[in-house]
PDB file of N, CA and C in Angstrom:
ATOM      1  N   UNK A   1      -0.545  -2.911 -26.183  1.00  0.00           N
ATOM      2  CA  UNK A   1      -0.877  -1.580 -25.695  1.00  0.00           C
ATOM      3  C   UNK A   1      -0.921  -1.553 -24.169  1.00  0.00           C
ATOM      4  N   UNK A   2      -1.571  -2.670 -23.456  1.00  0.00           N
ATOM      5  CA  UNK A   2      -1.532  -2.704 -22.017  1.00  0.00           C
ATOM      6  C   UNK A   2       0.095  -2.652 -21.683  1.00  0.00           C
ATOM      7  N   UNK A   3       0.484  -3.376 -21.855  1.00  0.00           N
ATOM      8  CA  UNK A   3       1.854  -3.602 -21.426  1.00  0.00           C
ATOM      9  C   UNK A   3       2.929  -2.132 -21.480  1.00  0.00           C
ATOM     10  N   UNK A   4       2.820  -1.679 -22.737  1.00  0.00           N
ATOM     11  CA  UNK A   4       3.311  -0.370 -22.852  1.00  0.00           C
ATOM     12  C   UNK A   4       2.687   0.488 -21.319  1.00  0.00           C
ATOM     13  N   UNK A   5       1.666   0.907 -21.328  1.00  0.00           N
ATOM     14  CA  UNK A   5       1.172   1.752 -20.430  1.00  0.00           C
ATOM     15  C   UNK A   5       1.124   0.863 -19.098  1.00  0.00           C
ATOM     16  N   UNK A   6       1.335  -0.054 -18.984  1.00  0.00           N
ATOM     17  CA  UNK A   6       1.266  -0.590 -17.657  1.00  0.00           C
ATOM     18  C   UNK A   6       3.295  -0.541 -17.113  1.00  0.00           C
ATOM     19  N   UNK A   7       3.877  -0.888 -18.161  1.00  0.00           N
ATOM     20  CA  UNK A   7       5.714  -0.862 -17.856  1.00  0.00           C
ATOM     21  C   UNK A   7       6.057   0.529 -18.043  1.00  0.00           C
ATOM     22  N   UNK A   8       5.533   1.363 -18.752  1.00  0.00           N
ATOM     23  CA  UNK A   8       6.292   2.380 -19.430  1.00  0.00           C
ATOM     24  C   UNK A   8       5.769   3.686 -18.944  1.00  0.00           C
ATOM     25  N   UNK A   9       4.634   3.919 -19.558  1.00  0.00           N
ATOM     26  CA  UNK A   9       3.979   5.084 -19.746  1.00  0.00           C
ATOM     27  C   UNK A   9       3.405   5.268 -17.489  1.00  0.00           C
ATOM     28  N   UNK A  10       2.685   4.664 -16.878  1.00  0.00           N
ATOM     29  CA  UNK A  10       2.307   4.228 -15.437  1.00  0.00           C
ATOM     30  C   UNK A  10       3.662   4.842 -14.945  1.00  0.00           C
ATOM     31  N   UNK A  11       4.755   3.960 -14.729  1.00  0.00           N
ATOM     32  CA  UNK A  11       6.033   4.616 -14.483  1.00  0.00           C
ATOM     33  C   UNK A  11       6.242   5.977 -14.378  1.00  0.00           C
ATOM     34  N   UNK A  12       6.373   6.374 -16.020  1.00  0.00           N
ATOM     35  CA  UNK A  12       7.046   7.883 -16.200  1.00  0.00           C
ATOM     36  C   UNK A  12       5.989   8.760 -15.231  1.00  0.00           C
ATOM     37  N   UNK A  13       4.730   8.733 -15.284  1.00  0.00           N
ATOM     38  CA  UNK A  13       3.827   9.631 -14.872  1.00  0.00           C
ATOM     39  C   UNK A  13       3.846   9.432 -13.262  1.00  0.00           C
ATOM     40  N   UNK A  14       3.949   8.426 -12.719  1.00  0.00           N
ATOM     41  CA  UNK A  14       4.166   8.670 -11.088  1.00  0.00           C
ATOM     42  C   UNK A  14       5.520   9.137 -10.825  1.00  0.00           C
ATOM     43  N   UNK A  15       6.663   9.084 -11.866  1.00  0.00           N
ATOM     44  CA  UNK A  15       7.750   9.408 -11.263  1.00  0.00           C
ATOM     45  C   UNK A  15       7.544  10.819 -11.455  1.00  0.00           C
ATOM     46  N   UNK A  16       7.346  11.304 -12.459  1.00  0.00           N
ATOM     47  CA  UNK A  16       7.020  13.018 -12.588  1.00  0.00           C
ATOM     48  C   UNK A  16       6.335  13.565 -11.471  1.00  0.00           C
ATOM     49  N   UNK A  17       5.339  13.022 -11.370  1.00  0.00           N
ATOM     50  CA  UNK A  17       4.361  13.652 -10.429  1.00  0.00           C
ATOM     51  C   UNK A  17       5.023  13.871  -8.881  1.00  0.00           C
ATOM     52  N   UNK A  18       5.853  12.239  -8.183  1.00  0.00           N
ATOM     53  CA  UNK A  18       6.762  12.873  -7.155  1.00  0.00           C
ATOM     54  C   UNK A  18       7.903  13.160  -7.737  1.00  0.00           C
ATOM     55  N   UNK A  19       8.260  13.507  -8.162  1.00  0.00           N
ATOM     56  CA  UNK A  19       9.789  14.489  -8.330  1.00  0.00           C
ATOM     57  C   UNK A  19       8.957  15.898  -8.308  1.00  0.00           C
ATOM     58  N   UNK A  20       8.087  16.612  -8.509  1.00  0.00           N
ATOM     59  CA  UNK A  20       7.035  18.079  -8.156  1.00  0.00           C
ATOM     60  C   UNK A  20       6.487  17.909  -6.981  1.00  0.00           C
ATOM     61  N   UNK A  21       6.720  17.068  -6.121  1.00  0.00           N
ATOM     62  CA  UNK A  21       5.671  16.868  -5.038  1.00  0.00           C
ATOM     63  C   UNK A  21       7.233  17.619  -3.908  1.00  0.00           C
ATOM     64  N   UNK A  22       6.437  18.089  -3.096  1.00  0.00           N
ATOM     65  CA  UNK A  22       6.637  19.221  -2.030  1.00  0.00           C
ATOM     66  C   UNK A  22       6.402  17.860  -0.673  1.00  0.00           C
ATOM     67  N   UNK A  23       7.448  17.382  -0.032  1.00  0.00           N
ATOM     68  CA  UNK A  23       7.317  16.449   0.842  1.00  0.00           C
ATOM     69  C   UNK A  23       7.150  17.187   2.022  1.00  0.00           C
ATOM     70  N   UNK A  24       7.531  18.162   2.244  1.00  0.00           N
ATOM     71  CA  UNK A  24       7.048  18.793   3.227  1.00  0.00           C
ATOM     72  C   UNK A  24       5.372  18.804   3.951  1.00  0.00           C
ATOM     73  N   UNK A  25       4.501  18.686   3.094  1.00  0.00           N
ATOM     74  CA  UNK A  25       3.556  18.712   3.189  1.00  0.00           C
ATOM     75  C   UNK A  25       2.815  17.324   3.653  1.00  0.00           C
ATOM     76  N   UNK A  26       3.332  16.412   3.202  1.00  0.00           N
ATOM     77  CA  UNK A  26       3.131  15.032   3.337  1.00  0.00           C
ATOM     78  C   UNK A  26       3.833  14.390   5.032  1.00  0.00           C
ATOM     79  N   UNK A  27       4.785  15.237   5.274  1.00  0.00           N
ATOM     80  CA  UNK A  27       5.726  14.503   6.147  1.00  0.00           C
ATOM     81  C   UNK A  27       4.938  14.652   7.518  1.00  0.00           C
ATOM     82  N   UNK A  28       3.788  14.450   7.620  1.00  0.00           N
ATOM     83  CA  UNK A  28       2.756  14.370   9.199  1.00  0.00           C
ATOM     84  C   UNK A  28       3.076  12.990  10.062  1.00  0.00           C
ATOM     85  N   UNK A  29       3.700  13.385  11.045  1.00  0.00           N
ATOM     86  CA  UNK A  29       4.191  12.273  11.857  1.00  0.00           C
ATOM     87  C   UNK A  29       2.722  11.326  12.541  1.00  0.00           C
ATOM     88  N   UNK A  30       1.951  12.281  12.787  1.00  0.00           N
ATOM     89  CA  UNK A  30       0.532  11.815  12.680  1.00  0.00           C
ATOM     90  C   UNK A  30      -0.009  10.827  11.549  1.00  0.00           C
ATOM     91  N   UNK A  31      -0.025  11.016  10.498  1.00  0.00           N
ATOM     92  CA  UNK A  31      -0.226  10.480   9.691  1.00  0.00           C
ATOM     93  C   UNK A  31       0.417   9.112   9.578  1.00  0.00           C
ATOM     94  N   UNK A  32       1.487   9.163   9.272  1.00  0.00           N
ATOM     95  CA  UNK A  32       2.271   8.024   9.252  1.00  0.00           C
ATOM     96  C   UNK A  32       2.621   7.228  10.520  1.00  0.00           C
ATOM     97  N   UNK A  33       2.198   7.616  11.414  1.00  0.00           N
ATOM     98  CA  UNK A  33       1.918   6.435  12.404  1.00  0.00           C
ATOM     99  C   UNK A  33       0.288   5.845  12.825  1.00  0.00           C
ATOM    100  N   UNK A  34      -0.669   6.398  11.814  1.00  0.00           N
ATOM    101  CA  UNK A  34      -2.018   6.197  11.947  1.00  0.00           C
ATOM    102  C   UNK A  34      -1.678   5.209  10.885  1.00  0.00           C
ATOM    103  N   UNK A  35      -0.973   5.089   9.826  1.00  0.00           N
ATOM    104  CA  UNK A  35      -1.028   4.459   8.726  1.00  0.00           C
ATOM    105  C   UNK A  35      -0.150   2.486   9.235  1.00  0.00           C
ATOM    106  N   UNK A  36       0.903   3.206  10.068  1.00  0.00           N
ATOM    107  CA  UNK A  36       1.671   1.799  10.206  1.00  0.00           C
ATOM    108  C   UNK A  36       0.730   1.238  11.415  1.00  0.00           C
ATOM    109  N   UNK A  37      -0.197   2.214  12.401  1.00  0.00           N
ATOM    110  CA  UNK A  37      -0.568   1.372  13.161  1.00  0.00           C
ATOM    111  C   UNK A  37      -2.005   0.807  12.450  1.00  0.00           C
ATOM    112  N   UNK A  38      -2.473   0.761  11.442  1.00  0.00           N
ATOM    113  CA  UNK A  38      -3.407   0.268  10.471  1.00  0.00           C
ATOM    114  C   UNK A  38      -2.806  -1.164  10.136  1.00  0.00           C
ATOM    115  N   UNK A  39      -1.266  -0.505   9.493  1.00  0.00           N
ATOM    116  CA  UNK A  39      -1.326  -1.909   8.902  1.00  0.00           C
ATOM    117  C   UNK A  39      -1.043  -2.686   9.992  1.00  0.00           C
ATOM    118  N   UNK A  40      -0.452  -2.508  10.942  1.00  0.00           N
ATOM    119  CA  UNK A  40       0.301  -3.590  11.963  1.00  0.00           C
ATOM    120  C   UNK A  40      -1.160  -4.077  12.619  1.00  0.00           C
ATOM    121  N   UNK A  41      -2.304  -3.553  13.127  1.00  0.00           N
ATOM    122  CA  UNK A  41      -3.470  -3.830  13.495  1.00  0.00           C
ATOM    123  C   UNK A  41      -4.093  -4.629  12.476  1.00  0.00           C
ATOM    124  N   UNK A  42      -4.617  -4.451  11.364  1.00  0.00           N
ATOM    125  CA  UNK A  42      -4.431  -5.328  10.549  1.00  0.00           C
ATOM    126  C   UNK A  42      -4.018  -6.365  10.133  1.00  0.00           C
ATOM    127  N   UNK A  43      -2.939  -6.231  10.205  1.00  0.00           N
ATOM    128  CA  UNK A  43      -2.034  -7.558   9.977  1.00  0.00           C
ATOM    129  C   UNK A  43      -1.874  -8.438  10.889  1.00  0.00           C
ATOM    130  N   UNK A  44      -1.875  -7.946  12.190  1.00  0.00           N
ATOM    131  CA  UNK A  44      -2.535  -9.322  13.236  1.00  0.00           C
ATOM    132  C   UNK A  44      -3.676 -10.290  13.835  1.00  0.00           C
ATOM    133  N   UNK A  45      -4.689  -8.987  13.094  1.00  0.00           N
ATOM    134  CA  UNK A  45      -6.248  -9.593  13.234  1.00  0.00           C
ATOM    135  C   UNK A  45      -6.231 -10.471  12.347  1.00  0.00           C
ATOM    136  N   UNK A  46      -6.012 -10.101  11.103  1.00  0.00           N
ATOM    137  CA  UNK A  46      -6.166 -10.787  10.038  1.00  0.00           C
ATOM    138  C   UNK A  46      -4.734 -12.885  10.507  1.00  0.00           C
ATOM    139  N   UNK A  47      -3.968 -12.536  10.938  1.00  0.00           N
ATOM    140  CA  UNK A  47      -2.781 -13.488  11.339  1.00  0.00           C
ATOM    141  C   UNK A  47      -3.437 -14.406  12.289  1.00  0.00           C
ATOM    142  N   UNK A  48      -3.737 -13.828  13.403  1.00  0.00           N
ATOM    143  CA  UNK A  48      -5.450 -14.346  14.422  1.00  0.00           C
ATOM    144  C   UNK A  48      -6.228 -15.231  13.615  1.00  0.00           C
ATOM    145  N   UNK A  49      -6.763 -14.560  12.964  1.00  0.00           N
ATOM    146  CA  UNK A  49      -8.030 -15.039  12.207  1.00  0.00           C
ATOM    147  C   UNK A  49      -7.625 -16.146  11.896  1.00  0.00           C
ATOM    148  N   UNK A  50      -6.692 -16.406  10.850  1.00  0.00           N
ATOM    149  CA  UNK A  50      -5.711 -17.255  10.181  1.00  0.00           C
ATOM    150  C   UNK A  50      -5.480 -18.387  11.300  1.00  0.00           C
ATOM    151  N   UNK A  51      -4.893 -18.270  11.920  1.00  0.00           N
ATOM    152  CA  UNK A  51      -4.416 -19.333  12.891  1.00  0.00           C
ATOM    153  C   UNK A  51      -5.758 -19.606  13.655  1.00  0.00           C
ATOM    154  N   UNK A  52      -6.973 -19.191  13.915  1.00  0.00           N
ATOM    155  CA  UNK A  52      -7.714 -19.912  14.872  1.00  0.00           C
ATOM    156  C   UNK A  52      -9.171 -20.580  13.323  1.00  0.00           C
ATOM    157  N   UNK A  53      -8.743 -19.922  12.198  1.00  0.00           N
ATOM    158  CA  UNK A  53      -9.507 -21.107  10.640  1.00  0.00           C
ATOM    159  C   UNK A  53      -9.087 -22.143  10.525  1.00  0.00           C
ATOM    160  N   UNK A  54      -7.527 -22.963  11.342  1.00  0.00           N
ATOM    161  CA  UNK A  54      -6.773 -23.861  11.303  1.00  0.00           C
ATOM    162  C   UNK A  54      -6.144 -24.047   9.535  1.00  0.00           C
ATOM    163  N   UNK A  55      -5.724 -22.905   9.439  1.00  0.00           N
ATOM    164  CA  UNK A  55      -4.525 -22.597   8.944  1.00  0.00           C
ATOM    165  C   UNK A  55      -3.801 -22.723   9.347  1.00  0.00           C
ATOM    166  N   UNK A  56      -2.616 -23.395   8.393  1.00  0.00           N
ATOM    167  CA  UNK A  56      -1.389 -23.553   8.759  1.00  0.00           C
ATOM    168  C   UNK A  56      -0.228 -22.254   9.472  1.00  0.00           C
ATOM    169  N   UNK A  57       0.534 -22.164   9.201  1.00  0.00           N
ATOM    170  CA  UNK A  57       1.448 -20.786   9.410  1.00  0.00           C
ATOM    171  C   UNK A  57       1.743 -20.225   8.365  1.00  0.00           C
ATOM    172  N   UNK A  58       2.220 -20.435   7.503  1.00  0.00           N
ATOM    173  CA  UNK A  58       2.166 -20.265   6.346  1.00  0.00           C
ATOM    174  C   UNK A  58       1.247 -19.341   4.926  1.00  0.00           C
ATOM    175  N   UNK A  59       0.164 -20.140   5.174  1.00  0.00           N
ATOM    176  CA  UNK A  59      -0.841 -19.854   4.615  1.00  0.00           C
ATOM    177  C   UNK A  59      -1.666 -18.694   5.191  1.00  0.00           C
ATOM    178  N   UNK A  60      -1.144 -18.635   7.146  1.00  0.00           N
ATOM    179  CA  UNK A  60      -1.972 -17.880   7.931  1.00  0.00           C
ATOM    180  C   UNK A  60      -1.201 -16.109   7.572  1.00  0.00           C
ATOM    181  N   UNK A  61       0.043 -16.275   6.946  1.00  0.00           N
ATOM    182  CA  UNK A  61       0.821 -15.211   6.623  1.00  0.00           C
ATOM    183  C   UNK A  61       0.799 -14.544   5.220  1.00  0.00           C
ATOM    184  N   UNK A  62       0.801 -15.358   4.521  1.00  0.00           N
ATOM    185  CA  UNK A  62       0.116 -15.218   2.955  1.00  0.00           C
ATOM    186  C   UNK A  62      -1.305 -14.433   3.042  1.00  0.00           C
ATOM    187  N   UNK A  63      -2.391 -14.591   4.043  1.00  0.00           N
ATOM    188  CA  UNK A  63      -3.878 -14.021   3.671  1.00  0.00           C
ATOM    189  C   UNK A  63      -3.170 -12.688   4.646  1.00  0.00           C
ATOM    190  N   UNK A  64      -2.488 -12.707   5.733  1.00  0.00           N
ATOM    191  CA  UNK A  64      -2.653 -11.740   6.596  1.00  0.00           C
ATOM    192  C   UNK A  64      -1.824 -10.281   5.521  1.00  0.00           C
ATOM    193  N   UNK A  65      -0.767 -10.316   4.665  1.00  0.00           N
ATOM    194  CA  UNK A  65       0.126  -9.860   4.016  1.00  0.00           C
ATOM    195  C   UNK A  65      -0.909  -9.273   2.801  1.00  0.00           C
ATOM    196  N   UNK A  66      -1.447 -10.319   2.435  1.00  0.00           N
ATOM    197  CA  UNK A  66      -2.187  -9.872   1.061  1.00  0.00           C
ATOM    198  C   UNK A  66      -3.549  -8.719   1.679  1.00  0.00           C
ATOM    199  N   UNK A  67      -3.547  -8.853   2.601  1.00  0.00           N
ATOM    200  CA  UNK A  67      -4.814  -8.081   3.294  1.00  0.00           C
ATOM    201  C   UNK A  67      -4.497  -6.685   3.480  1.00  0.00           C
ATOM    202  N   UNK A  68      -2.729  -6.422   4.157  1.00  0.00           N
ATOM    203  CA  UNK A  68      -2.619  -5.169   4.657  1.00  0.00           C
ATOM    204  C   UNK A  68      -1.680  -4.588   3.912  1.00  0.00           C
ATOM    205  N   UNK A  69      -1.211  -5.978   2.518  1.00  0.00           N
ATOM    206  CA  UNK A  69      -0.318  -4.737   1.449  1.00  0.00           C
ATOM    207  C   UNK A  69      -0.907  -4.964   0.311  1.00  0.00           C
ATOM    208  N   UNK A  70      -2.292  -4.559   0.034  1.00  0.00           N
ATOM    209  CA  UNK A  70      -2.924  -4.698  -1.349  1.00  0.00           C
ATOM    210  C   UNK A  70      -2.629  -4.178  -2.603  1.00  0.00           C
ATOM    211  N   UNK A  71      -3.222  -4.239  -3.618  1.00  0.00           N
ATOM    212  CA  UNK A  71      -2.385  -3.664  -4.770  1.00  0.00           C
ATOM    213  C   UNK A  71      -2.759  -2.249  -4.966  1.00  0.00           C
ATOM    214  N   UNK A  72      -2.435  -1.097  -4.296  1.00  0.00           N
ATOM    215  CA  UNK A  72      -2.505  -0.018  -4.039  1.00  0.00           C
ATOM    216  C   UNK A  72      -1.671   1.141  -4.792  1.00  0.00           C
ATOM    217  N   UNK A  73      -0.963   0.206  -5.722  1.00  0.00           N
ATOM    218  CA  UNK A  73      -0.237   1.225  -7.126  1.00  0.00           C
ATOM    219  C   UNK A  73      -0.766   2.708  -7.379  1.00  0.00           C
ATOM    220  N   UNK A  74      -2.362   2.160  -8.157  1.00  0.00           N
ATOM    221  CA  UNK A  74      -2.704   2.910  -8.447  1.00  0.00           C
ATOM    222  C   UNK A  74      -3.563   3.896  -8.484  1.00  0.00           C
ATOM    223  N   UNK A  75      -2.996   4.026  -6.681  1.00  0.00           N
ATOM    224  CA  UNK A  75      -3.646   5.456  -5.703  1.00  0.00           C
ATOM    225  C   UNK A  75      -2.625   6.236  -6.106  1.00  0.00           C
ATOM    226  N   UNK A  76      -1.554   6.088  -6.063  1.00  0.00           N
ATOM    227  CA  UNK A  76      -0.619   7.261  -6.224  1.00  0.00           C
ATOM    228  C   UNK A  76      -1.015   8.254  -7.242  1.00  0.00           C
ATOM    229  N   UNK A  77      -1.558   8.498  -8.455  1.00  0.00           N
ATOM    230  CA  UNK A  77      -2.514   9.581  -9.283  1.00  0.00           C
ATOM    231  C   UNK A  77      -2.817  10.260  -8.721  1.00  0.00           C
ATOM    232  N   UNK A  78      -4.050   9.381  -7.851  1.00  0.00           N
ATOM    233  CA  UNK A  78      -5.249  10.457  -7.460  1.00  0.00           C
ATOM    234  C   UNK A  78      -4.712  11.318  -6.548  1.00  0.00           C
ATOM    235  N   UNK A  79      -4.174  10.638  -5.198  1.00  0.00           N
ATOM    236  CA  UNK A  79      -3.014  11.218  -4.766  1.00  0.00           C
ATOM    237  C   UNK A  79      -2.212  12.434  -4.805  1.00  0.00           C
ATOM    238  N   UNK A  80      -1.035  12.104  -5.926  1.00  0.00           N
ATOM    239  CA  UNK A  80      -0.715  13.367  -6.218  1.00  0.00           C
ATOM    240  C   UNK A  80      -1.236  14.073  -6.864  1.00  0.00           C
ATOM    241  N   UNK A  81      -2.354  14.166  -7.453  1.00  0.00           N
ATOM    242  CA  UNK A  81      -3.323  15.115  -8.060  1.00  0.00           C
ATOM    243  C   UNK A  81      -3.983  16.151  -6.809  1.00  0.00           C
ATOM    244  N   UNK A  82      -3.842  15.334  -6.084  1.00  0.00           N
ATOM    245  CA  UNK A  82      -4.526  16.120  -4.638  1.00  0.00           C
ATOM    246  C   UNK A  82      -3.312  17.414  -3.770  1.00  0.00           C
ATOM    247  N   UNK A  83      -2.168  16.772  -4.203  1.00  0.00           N
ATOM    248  CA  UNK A  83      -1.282  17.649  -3.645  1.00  0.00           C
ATOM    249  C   UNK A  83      -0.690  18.634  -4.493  1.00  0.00           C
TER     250      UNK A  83
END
């Protein structure tokens, strides 16, 4: 049953929801550069951090990545419920 609604059913319902979504509304140049300068701020503090824990490079890119692209799937609902 998970699997169904996690491959199948999850899918169909975010794709519906943007194919009705009005991008116009969304397209705030404001917005989307508050958002990349989040993650890019983010993602170097966190890269910092990493390299002065004596982390490798590697490893210092793995925590910094997992930090500023989390598993954020399943905002898109609430989301487009809002729009």
């Amino acid at each position: 049953m998970n699997n169904l609604v996690y491959f199948f059913t999850f899918p169909a319902l975010l794709f519906s929801s943007i194919a009705r979504t009005d991008f116009s509304v969304i397209s705030d140049y404001k917005l989307l550069l508050l958002n990349a300068s989040y993650i890019i701020l983010g993602f170097l503090i966190t890269y910092i951090w990493g390299f002065f824990s004596k982390f490798n490079k590697s490893k210092s890119l793995i925590i910094a990545i997992s930090v500023v692209l989390g598993n954020t799937a399943y905002l898109g609902i609430p989301i487009n419920t809002l729009l």
